[in-house]
N, C-alpha and C. Protein backbone atom coordinates (compact mmCIF):
# COMPACT_ATOMS: atom_id res chain seq x y z
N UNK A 1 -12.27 -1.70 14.16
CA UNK A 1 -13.34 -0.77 14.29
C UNK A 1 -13.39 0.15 13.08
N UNK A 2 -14.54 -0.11 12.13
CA UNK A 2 -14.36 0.48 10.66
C UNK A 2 -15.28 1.96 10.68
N UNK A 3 -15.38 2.97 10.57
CA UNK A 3 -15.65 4.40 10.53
C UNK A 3 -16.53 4.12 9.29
N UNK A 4 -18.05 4.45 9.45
CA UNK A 4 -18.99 4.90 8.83
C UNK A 4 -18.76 6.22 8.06
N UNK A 5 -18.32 6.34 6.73
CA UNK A 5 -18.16 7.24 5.93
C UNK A 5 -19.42 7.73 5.12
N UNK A 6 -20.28 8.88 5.48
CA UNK A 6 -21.00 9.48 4.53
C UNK A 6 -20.47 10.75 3.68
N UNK A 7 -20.13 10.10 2.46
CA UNK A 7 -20.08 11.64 1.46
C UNK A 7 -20.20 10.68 0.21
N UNK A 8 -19.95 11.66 -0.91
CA UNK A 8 -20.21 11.26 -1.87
C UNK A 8 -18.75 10.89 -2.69
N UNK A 9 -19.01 9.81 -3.53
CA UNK A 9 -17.57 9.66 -4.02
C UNK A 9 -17.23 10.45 -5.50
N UNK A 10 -17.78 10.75 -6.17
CA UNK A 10 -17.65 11.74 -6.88
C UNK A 10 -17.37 12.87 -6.79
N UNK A 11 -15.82 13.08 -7.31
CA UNK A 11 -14.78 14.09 -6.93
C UNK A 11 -13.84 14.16 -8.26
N UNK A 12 -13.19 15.22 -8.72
CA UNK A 12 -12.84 15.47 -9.58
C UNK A 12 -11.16 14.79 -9.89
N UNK A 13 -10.40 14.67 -8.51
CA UNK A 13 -9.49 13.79 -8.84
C UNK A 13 -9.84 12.63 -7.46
N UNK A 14 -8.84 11.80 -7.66
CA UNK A 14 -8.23 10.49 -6.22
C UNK A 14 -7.85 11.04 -5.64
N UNK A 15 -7.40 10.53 -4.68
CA UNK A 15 -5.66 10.45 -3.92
C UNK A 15 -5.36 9.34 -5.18
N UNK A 16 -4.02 9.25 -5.18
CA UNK A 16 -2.90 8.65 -5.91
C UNK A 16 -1.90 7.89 -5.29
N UNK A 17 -1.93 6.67 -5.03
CA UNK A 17 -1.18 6.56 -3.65
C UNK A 17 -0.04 4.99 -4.29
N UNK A 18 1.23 5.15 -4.51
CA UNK A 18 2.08 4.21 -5.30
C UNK A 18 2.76 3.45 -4.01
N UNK A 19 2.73 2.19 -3.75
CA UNK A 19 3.49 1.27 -2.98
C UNK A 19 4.66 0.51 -3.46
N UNK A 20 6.00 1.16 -2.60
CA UNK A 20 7.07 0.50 -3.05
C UNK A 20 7.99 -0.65 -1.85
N UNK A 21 8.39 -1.00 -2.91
CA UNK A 21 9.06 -2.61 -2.12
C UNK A 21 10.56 -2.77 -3.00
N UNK A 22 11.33 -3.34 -2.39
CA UNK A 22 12.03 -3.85 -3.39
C UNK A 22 11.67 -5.12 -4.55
N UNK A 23 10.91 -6.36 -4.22
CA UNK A 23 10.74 -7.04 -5.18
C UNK A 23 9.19 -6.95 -5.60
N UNK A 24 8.25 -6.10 -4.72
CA UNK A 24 6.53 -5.99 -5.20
C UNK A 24 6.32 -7.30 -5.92
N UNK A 25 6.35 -7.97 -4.04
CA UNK A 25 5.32 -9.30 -4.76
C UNK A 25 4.82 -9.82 -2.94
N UNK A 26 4.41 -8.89 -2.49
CA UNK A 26 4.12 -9.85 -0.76
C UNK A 26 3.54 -8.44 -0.75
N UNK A 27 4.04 -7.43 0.53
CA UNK A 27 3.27 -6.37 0.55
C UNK A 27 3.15 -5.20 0.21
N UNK A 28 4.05 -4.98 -1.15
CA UNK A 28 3.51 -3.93 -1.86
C UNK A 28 2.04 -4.30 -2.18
N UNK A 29 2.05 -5.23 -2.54
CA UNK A 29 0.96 -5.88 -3.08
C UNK A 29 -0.30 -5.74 -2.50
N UNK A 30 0.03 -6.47 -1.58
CA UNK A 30 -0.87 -6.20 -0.07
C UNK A 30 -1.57 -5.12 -0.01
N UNK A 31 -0.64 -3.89 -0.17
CA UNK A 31 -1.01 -2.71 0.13
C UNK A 31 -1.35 -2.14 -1.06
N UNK A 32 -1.62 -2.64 -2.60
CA UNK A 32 -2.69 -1.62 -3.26
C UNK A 32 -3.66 -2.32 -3.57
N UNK A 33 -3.77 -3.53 -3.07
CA UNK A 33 -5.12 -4.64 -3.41
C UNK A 33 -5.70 -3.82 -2.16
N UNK A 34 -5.61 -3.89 -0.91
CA UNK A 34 -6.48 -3.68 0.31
C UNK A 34 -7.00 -2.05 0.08
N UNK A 35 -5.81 -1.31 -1.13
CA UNK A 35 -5.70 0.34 -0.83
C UNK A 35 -7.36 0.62 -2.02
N UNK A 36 -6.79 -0.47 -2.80
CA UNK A 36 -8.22 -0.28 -3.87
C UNK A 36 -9.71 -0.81 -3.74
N UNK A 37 -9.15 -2.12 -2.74
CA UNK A 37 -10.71 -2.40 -2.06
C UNK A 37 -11.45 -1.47 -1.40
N UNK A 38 -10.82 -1.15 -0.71
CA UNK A 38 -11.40 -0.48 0.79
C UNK A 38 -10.93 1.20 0.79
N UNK A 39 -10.68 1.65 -0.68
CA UNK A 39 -10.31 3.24 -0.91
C UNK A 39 -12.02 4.26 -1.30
N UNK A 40 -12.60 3.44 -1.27
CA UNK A 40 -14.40 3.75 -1.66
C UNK A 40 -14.19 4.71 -2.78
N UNK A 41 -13.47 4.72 -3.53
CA UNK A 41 -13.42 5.61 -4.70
C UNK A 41 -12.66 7.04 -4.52
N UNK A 42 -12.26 7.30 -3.71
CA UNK A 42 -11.29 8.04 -3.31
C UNK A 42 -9.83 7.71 -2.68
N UNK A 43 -9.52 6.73 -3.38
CA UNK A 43 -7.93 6.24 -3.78
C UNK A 43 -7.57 5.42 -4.54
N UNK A 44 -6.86 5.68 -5.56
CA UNK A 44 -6.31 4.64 -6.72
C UNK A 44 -5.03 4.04 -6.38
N UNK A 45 -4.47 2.82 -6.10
CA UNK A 45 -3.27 2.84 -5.38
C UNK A 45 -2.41 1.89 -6.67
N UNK A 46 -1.22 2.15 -6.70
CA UNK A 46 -0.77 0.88 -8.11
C UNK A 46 0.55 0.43 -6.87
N UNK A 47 1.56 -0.73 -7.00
CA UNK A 47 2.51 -1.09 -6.87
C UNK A 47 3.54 -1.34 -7.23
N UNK A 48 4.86 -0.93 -7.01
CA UNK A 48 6.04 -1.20 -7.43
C UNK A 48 7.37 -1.83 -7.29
N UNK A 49 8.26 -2.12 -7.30
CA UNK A 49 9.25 -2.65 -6.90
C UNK A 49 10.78 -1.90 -7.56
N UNK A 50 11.88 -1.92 -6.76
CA UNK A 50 12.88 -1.32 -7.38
C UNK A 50 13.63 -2.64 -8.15
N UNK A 51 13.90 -3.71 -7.67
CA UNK A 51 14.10 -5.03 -8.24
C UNK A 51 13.00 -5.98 -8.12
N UNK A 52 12.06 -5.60 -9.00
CA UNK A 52 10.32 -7.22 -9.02
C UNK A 52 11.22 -7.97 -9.21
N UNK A 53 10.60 -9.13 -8.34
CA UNK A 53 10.83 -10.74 -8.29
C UNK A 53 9.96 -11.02 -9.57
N UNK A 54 9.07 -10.04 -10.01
CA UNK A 54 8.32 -10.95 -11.85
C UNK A 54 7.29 -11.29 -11.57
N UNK A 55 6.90 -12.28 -9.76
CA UNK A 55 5.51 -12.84 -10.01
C UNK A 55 5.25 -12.37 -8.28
N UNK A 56 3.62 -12.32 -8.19
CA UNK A 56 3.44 -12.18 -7.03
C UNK A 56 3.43 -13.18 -6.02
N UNK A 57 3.59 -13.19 -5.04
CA UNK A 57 3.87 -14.28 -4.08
C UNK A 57 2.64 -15.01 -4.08
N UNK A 58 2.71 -15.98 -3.66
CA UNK A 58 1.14 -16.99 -3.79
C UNK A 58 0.28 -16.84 -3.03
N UNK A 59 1.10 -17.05 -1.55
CA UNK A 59 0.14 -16.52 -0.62
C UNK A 59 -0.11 -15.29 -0.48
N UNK A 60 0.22 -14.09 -0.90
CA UNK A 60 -0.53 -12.80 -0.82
C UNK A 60 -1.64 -13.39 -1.62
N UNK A 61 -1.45 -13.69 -2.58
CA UNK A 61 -3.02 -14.11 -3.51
C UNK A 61 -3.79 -14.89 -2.66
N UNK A 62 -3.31 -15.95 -2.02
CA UNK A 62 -4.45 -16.97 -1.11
C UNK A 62 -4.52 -15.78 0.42
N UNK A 63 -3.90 -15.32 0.50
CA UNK A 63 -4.66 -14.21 1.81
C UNK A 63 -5.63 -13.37 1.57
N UNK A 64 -5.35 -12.83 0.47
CA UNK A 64 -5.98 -11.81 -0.12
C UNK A 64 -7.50 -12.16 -0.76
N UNK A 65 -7.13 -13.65 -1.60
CA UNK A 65 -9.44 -14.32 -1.65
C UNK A 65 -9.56 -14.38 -0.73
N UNK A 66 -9.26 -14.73 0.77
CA UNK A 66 -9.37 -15.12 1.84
C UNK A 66 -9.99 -13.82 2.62
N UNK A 67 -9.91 -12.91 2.24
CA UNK A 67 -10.73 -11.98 3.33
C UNK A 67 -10.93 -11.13 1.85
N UNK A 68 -11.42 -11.90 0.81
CA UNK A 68 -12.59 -10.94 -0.18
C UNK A 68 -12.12 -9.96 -0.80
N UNK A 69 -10.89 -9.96 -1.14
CA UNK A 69 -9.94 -8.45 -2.16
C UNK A 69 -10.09 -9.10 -3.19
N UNK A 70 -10.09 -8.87 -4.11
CA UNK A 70 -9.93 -9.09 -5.64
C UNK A 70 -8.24 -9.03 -5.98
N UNK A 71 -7.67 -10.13 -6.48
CA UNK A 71 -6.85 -10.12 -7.17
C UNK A 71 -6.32 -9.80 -8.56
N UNK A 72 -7.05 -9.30 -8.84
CA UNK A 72 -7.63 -9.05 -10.62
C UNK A 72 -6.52 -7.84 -10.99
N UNK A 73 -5.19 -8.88 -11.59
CA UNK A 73 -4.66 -7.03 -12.58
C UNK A 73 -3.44 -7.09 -11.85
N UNK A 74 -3.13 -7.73 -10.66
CA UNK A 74 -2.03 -7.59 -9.62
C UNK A 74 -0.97 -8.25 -10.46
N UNK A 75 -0.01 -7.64 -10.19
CA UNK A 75 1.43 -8.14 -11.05
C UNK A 75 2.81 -7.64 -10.41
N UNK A 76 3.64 -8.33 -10.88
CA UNK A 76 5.02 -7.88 -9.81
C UNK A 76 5.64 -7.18 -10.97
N UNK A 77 5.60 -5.67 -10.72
CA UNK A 77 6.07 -4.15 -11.59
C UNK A 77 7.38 -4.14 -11.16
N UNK A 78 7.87 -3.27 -11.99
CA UNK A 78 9.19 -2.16 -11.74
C UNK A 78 8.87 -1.32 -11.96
N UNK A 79 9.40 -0.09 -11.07
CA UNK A 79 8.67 1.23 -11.01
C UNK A 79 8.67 2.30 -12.21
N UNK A 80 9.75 1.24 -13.29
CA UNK A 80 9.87 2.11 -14.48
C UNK A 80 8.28 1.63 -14.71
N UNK A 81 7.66 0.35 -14.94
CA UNK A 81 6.63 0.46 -15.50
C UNK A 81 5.29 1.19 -14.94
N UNK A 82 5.53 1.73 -13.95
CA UNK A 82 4.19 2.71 -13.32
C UNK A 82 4.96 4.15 -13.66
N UNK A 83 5.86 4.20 -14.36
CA UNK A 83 6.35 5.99 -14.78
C UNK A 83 5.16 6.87 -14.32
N UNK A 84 4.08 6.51 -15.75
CA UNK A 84 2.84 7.43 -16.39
C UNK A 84 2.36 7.69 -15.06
N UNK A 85 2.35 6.85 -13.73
CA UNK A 85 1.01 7.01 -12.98
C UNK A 85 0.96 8.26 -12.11
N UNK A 86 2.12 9.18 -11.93
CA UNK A 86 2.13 10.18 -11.41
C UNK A 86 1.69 10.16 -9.54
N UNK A 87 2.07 9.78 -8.70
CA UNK A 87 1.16 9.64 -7.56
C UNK A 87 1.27 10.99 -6.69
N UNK A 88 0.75 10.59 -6.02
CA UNK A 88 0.21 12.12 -5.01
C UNK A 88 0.96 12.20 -3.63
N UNK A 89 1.15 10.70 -3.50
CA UNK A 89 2.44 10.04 -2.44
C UNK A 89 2.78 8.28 -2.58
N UNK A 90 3.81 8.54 -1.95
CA UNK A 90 4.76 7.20 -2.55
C UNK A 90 5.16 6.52 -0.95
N UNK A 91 4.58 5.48 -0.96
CA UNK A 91 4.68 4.69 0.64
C UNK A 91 5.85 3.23 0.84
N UNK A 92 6.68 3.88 1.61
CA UNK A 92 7.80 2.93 1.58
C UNK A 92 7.41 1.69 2.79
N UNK A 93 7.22 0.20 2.11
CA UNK A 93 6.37 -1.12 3.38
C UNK A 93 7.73 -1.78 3.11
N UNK A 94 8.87 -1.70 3.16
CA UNK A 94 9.94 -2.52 3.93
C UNK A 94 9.89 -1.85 5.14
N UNK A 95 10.87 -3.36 5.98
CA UNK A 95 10.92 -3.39 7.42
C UNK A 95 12.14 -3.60 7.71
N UNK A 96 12.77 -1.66 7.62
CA UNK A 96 13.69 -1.45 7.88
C UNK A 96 14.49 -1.98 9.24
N UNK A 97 13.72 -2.35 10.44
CA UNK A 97 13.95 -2.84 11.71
C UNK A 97 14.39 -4.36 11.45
N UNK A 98 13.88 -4.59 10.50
CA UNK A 98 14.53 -6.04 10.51
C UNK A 98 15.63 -6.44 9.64
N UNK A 99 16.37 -4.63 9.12
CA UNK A 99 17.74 -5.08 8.60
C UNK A 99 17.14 -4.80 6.92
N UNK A 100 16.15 -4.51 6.13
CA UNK A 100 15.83 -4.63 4.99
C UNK A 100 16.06 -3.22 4.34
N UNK A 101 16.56 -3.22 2.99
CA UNK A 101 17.12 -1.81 2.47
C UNK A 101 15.73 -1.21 2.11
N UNK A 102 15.27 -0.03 2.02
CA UNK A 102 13.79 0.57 1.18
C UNK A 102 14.61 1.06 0.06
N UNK A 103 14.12 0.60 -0.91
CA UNK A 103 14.33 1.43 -2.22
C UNK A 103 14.11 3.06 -1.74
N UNK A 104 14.49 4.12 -2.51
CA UNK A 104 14.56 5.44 -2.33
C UNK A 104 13.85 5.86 -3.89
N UNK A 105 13.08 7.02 -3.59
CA UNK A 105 12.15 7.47 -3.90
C UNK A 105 12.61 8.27 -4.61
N UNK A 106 12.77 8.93 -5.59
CA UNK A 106 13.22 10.59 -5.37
C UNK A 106 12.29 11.14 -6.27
N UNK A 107 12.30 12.70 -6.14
CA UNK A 107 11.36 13.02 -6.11
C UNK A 107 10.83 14.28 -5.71
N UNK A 108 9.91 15.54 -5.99
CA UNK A 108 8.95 15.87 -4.85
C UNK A 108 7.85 15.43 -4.64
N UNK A 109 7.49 14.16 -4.72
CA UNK A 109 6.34 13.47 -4.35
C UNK A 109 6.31 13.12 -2.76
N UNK A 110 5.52 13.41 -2.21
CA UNK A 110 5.39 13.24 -0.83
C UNK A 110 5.75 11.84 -0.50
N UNK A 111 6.87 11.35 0.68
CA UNK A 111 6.95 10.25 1.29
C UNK A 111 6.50 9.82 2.67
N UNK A 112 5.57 8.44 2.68
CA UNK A 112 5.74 7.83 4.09
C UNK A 112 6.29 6.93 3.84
N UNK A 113 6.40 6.26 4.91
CA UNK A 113 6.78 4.91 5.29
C UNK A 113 6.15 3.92 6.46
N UNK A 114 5.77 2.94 5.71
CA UNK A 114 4.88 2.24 6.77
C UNK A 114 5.96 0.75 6.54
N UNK A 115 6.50 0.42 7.51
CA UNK A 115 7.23 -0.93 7.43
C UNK A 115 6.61 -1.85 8.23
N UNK A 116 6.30 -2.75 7.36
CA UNK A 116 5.33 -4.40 7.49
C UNK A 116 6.44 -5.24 7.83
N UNK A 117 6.40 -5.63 8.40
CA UNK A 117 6.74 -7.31 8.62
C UNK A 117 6.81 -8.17 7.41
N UNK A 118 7.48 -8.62 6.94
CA UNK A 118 7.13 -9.69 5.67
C UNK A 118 6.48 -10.99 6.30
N UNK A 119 5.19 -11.13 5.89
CA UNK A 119 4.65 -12.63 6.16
C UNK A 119 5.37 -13.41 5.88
N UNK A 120 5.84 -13.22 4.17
CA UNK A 120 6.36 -14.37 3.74
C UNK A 120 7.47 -15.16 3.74
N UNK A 121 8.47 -14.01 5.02
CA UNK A 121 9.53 -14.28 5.55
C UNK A 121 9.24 -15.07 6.41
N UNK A 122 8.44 -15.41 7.19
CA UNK A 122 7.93 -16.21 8.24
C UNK A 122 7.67 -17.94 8.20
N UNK A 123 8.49 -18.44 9.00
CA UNK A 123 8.81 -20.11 9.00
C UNK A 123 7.76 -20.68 10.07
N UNK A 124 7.07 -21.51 9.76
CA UNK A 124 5.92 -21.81 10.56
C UNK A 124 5.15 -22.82 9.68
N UNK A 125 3.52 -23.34 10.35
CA UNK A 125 2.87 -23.43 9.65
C UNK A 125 2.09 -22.90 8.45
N UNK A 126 1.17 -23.59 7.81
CA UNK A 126 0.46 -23.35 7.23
C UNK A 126 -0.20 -21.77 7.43
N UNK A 127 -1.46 -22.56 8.32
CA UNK A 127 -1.70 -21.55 9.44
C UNK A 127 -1.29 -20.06 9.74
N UNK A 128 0.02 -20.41 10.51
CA UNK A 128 1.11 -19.76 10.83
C UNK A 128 1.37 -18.26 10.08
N UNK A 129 1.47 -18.71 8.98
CA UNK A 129 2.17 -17.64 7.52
C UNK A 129 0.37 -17.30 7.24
N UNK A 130 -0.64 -18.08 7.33
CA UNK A 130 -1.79 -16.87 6.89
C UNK A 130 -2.36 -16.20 7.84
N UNK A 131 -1.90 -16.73 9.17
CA UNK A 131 -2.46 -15.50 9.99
C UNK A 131 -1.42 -14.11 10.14
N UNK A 132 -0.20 -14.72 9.45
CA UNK A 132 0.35 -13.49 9.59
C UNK A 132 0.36 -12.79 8.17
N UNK A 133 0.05 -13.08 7.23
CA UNK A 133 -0.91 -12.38 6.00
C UNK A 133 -1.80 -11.65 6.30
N UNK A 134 -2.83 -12.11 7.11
CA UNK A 134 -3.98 -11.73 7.58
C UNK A 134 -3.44 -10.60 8.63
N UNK A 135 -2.52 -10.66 9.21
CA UNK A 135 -2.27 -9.20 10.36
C UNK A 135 -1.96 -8.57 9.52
N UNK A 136 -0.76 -8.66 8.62
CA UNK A 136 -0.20 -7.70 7.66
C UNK A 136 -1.46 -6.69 7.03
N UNK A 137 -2.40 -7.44 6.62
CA UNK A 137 -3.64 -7.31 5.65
C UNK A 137 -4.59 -6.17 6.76
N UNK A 138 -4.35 -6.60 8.11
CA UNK A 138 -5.38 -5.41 8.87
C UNK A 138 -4.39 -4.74 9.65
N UNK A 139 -3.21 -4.49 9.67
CA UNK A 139 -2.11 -3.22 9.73
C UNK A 139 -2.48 -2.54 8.56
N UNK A 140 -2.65 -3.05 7.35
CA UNK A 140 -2.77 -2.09 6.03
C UNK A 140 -3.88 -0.98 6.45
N UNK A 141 -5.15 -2.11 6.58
CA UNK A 141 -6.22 -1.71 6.50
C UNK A 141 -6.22 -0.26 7.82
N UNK A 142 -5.52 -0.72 8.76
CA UNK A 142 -5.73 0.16 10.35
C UNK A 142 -5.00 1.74 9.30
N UNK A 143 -3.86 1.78 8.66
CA UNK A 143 -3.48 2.97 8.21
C UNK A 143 -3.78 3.41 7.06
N UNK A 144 -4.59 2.60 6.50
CA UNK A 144 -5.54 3.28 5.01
C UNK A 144 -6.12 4.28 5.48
N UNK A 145 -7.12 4.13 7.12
CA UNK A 145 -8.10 5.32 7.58
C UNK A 145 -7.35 6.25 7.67
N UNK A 146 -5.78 6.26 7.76
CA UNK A 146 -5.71 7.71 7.98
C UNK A 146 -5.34 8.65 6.37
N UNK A 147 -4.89 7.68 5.71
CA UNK A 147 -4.76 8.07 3.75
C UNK A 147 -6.46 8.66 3.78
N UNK A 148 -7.86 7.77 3.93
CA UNK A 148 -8.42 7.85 3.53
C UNK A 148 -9.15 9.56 3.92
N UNK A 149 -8.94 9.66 5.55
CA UNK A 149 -8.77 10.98 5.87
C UNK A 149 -8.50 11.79 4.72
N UNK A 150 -7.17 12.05 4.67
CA UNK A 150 -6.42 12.68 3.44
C UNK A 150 -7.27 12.84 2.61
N UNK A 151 -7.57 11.74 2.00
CA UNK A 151 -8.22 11.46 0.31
C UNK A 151 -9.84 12.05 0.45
N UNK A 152 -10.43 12.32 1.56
CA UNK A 152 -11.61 13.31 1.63
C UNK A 152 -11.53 14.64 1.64
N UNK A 153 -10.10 15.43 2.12
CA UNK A 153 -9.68 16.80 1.84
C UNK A 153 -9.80 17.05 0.45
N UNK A 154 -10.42 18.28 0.00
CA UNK A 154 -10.11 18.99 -0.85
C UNK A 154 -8.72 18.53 -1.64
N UNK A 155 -8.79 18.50 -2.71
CA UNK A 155 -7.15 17.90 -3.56
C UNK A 155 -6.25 18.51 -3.25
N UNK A 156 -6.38 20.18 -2.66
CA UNK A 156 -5.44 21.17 -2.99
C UNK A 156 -4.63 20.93 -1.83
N UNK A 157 -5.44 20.14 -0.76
CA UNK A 157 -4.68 20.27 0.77
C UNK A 157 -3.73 19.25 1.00
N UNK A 158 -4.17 18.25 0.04
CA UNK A 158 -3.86 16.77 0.21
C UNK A 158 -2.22 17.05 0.41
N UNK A 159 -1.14 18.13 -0.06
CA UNK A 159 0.43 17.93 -0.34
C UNK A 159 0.97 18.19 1.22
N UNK A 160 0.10 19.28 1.73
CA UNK A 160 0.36 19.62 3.44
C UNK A 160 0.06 18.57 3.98
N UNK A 161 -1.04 17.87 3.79
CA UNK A 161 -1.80 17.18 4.98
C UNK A 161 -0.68 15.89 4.74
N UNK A 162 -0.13 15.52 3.55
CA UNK A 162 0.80 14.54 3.29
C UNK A 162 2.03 14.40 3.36
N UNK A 163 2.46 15.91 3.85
CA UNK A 163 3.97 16.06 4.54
C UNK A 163 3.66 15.95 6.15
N UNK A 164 2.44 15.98 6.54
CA UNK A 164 2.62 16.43 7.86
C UNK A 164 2.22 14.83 8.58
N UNK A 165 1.35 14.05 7.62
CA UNK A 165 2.05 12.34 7.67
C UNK A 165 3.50 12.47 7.77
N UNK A 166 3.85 12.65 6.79
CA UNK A 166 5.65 12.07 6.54
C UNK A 166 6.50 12.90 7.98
N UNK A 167 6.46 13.77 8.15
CA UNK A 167 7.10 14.21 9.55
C UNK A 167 7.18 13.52 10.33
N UNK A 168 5.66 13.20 10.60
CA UNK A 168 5.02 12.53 11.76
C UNK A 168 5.48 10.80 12.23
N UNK A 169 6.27 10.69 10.55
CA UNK A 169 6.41 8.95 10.47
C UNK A 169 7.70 9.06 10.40
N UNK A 170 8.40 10.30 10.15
CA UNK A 170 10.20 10.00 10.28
C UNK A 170 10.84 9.77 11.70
């Protein structure tokens, strides 16, 4: 159920919103392709990894033409190489429940944590592994609305309104 947004997107900054993983190549990924599709110009999202695997996983790319994201520019980073990008908050998508370490942040940059499921951990079909791309892909999408919230506040509010996420998610 997608929320009819009227305002204007012309605003003096983004939200800034950096996705970390340990290897950023499944759903870090995930999460700044879907964050930049569907951010309507009020979120710039980049991705990172504390150890990149180097290339992005394949099927994030075949999930991702598959429901119309642009793959264009996506690459498996290390977070040294997003230094410059400065973000506004830093979103930890390991799935700590299933035993997986999150890289650590540090920082005063605001933290959440949203832990995905890895599709690509998943033994199955074909099928199988893209419908669970495809959930991964509309879990993203279900908690972008509430970033995107955020990213319509005034810039100045965005650091409260983004600790009081992170509380809310510890």
């Amino acid at each position: 159920m997608a929320r009819i947004r009227l305002f204007s997107v012309s605003r003096e900054r983004v939200l800034k919103i950096l996705y970390i993983c340990t290897h950023n190549r499944c759903r870090s990924i995930l999460s700044e392709a879907v964050s930049n599709h569907f951010g309507q110009g009020l979120i710039e999202a980049r991705s990172a990894g504390s150890d990149p695997a180097g290339e992005v996983h394949p099927e994030s790319l075949k999930a991702l033409t598959s429901e119309g994201i642009s793959t264009e520019g996506l690459q498996s980073d290390s977070w040294q190489d997003v230094s410059d990008f400065n973000p506004d908050v830093v979103i930890t998508v390991c799935d700590a429940a299933a035993g997986e370490v999150c890289p650590l942040w540090m920082g005063a940059t605001p933290k959440l944590h949203w832990g995905l499921k890895d599709p690509s951990a998943l033994d199955g079909t074909e099928e199988d592994r893209l419908q669970a791309f495809g959930d991964c892909i509309a879990l993203i999408r279900q908690r972008l609305e509430v970033l995107m919230d955020v990213a319509s506040l005034p810039s100045e509010r965005w650091s409260a309104a983004l600790q009081a996420l992170g509380a809310k998610s510890s």
